[in-house]
C-alpha atoms as a PDB file:
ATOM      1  CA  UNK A   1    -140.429  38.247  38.261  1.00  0.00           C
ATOM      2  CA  UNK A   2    -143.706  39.396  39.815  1.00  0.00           C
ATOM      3  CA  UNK A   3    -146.169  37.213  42.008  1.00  0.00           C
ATOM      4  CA  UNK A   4    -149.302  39.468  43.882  1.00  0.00           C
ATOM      5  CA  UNK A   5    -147.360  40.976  46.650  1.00  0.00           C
ATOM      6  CA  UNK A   6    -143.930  41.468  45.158  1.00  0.00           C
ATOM      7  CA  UNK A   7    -141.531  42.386  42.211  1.00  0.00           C
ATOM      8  CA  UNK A   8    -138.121  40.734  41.282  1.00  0.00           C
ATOM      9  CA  UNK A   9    -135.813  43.284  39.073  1.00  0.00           C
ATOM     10  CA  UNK A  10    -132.241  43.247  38.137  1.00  0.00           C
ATOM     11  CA  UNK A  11    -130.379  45.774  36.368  1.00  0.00           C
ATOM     12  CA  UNK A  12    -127.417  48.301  37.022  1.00  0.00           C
ATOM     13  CA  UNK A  13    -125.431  49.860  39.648  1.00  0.00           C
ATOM     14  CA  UNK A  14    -127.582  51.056  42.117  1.00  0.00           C
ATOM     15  CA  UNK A  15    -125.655  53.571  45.031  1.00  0.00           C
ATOM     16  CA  UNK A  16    -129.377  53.979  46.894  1.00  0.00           C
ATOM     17  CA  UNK A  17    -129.414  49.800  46.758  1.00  0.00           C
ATOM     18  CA  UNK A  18    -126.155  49.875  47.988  1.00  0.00           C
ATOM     19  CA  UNK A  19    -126.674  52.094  50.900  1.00  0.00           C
ATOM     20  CA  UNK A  20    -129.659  50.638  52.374  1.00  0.00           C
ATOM     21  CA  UNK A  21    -128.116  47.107  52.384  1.00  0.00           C
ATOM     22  CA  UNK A  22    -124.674  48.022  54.066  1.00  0.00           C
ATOM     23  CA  UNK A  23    -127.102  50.033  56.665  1.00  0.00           C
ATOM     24  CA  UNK A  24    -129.104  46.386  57.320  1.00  0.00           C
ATOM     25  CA  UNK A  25    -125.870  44.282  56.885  1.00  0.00           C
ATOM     26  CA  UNK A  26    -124.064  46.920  59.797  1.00  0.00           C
ATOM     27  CA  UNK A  27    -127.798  46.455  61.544  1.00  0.00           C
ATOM     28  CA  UNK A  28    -127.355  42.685  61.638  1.00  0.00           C
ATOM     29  CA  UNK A  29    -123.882  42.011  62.664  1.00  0.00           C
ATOM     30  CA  UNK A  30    -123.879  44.676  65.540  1.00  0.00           C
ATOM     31  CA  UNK A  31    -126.870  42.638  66.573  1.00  0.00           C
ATOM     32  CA  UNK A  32    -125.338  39.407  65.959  1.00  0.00           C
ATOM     33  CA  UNK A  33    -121.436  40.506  67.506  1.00  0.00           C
ATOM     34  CA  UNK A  34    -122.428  43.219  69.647  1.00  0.00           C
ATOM     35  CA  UNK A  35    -120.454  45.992  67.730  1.00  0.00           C
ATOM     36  CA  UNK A  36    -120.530  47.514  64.552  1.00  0.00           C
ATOM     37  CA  UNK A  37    -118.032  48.255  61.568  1.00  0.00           C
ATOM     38  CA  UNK A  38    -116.601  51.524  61.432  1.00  0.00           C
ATOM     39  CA  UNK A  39    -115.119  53.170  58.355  1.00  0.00           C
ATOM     40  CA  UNK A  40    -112.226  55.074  57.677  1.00  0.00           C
ATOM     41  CA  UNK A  41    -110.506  56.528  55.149  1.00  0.00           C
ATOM     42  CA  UNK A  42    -106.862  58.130  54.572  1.00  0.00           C
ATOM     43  CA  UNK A  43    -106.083  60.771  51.551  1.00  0.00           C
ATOM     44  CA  UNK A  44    -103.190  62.550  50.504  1.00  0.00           C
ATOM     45  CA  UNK A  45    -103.459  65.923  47.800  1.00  0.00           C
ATOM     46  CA  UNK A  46    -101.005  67.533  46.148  1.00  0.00           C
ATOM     47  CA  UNK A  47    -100.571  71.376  46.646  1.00  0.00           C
ATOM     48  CA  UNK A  48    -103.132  72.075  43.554  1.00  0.00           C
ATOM     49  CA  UNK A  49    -105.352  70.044  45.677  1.00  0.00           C
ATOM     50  CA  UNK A  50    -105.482  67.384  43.527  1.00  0.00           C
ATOM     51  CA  UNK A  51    -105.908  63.561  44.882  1.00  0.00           C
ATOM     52  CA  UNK A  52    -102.240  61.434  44.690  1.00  0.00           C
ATOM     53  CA  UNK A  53    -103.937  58.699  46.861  1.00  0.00           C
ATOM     54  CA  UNK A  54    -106.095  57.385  49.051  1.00  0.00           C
ATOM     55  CA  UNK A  55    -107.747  54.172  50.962  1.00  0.00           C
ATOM     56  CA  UNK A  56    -111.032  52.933  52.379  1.00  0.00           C
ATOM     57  CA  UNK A  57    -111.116  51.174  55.458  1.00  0.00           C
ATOM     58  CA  UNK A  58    -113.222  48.931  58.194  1.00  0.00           C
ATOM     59  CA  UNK A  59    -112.396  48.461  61.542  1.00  0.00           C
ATOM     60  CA  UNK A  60    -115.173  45.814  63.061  1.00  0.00           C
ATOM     61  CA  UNK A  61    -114.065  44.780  66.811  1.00  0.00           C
ATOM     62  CA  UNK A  62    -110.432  44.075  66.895  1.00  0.00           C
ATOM     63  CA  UNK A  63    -110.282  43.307  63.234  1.00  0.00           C
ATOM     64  CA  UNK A  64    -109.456  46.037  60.738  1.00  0.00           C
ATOM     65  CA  UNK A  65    -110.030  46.021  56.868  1.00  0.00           C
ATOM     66  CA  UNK A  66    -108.863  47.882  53.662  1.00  0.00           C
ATOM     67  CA  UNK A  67    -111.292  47.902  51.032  1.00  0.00           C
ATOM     68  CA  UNK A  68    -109.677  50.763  48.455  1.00  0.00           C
ATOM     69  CA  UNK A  69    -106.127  51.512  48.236  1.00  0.00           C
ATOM     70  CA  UNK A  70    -105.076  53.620  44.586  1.00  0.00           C
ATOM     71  CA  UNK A  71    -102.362  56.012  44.144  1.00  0.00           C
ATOM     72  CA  UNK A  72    -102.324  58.115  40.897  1.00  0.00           C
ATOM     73  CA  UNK A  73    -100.052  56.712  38.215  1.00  0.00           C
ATOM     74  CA  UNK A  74     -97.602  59.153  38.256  1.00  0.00           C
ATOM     75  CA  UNK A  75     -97.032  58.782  41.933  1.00  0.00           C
ATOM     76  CA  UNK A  76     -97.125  55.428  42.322  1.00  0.00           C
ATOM     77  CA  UNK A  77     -93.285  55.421  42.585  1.00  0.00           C
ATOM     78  CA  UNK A  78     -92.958  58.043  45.369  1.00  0.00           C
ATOM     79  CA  UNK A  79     -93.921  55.973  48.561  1.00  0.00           C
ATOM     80  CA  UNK A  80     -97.467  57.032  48.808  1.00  0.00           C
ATOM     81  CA  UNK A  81     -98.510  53.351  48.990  1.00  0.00           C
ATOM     82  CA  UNK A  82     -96.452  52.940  51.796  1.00  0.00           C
ATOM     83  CA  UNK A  83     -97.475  55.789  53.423  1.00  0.00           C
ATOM     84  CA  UNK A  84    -101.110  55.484  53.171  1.00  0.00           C
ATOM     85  CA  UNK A  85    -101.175  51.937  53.995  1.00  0.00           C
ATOM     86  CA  UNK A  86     -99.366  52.768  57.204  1.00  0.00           C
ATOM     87  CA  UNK A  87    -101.574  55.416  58.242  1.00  0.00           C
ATOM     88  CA  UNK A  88    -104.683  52.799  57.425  1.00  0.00           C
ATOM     89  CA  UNK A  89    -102.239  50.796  60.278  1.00  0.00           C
ATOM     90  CA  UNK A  90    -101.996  53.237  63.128  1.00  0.00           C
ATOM     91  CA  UNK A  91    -105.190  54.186  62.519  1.00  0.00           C
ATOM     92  CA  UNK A  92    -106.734  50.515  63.155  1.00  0.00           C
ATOM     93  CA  UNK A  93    -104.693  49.915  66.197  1.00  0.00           C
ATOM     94  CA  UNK A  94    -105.766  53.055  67.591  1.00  0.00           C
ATOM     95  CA  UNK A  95    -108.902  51.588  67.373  1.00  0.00           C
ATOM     96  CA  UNK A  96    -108.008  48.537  69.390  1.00  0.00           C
ATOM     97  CA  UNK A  97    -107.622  46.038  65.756  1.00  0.00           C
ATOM     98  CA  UNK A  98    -104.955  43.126  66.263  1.00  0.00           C
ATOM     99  CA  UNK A  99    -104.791  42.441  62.475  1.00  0.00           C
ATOM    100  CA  UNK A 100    -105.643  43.642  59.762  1.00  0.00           C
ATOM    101  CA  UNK A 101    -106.566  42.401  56.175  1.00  0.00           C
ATOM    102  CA  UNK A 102    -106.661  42.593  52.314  1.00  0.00           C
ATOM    103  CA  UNK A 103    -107.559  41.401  48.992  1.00  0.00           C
ATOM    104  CA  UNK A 104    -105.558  41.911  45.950  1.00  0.00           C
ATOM    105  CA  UNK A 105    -105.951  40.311  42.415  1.00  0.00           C
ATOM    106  CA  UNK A 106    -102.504  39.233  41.283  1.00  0.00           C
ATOM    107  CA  UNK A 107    -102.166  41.972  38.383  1.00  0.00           C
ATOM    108  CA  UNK A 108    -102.877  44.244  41.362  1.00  0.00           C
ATOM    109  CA  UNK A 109    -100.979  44.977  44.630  1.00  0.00           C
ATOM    110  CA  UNK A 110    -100.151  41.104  46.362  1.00  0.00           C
ATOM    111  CA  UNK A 111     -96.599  41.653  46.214  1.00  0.00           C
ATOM    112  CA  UNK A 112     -96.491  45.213  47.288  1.00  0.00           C
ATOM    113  CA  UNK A 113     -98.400  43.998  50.623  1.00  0.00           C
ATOM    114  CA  UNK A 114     -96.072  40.991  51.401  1.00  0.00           C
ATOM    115  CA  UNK A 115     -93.403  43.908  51.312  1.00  0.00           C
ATOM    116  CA  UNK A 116     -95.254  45.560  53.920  1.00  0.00           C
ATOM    117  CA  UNK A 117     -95.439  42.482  56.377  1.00  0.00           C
ATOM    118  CA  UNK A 118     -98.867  41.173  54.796  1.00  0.00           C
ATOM    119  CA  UNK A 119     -99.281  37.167  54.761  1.00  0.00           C
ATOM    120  CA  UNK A 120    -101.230  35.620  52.292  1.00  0.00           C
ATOM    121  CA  UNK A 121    -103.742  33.457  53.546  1.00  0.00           C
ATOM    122  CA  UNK A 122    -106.102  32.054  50.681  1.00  0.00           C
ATOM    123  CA  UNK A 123    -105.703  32.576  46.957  1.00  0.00           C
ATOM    124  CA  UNK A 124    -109.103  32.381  45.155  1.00  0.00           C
ATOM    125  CA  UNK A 125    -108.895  31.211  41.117  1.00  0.00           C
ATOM    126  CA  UNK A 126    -110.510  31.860  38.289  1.00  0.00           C
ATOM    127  CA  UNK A 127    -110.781  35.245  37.367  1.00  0.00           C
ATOM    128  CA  UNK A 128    -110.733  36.820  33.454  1.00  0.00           C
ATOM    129  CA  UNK A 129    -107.203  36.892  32.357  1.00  0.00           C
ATOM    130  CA  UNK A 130    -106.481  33.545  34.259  1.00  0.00           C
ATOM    131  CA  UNK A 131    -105.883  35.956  37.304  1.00  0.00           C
ATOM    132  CA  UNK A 132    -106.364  34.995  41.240  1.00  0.00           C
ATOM    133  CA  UNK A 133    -107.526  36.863  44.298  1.00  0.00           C
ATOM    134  CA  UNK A 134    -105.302  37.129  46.472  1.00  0.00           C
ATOM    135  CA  UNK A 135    -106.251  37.406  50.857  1.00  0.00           C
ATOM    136  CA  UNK A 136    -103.529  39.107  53.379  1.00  0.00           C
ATOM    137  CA  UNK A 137    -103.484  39.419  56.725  1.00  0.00           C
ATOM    138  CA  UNK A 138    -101.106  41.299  58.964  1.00  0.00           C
ATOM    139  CA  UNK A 139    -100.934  41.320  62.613  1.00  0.00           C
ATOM    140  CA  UNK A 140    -100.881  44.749  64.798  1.00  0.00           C
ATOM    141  CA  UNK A 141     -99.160  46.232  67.326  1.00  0.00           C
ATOM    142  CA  UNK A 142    -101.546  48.142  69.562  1.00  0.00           C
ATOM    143  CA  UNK A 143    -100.973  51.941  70.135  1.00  0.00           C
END
């Protein structure tokens, strides 16, 4: 869609897109809260120096996030979930977070977080497969 002073496009994934709008988004809700999100991320490699695992994080205030958790198939049985997840734990509450929180569809990871203290706290329906997202929340202990 074009009118004379601008131009409407869609079309695929777009990392430069992506960038510039979580730089105005972090912009406008440090503005709007008075501190901004901080990431953080947790890895593990095996002695080749290959990735097993690793998550993406937010903390935002006393509110932490995890936006990525994936351990490598043939690990997925060695604790590394576990182990990641409660690094992604100290590491908020060393950064002041009372809770933290998580979405997982239910052929994901929902069960694997209630076993880790996670409570779910909405359940959203309707994705393919007749699947549901799933929302967590667990409280913290601060360090």
């Amino acid at each position: 869609m074009t009118d004379t002073t601008h131009t409407l496009t869609t079309g695929g994934p777009d990392s430069g897109l992506d960038e510039r709008l979580g730089k105005e988004l972090d912009a406008f809700n440090k503005e709007a809260s008075g501190c901004a999100p901080e990431e953080f991320t947790v890895r593990v490699d095996d002695a080749e120096g290959n990735l097993v695992g690793g998550l993406s994080g937010w903390t935002w205030g006393d509110r932490a996030g995890i936006a990525l958790l994936w351990v490598r198939e043939d690990s997925r049985r060695d604790g590394w979930g576990g182990r990641l997840l409660a690094a992604a734990e100290a590491q908020a509450a060393a950064r002041g977070c009372r809770s933290i929180m998580v979405s997982s569809f239910t052929f994901q990871a929902p069960a694997f977080y209630a076993r880790h203290g996670y409570e779910e706290t909405a359940r959203i329906p309707g994705f393919p497969g007749g699947h549901e997202d799933v929302y967590l929340l667990k409280p913290l202990t601060a360090s």
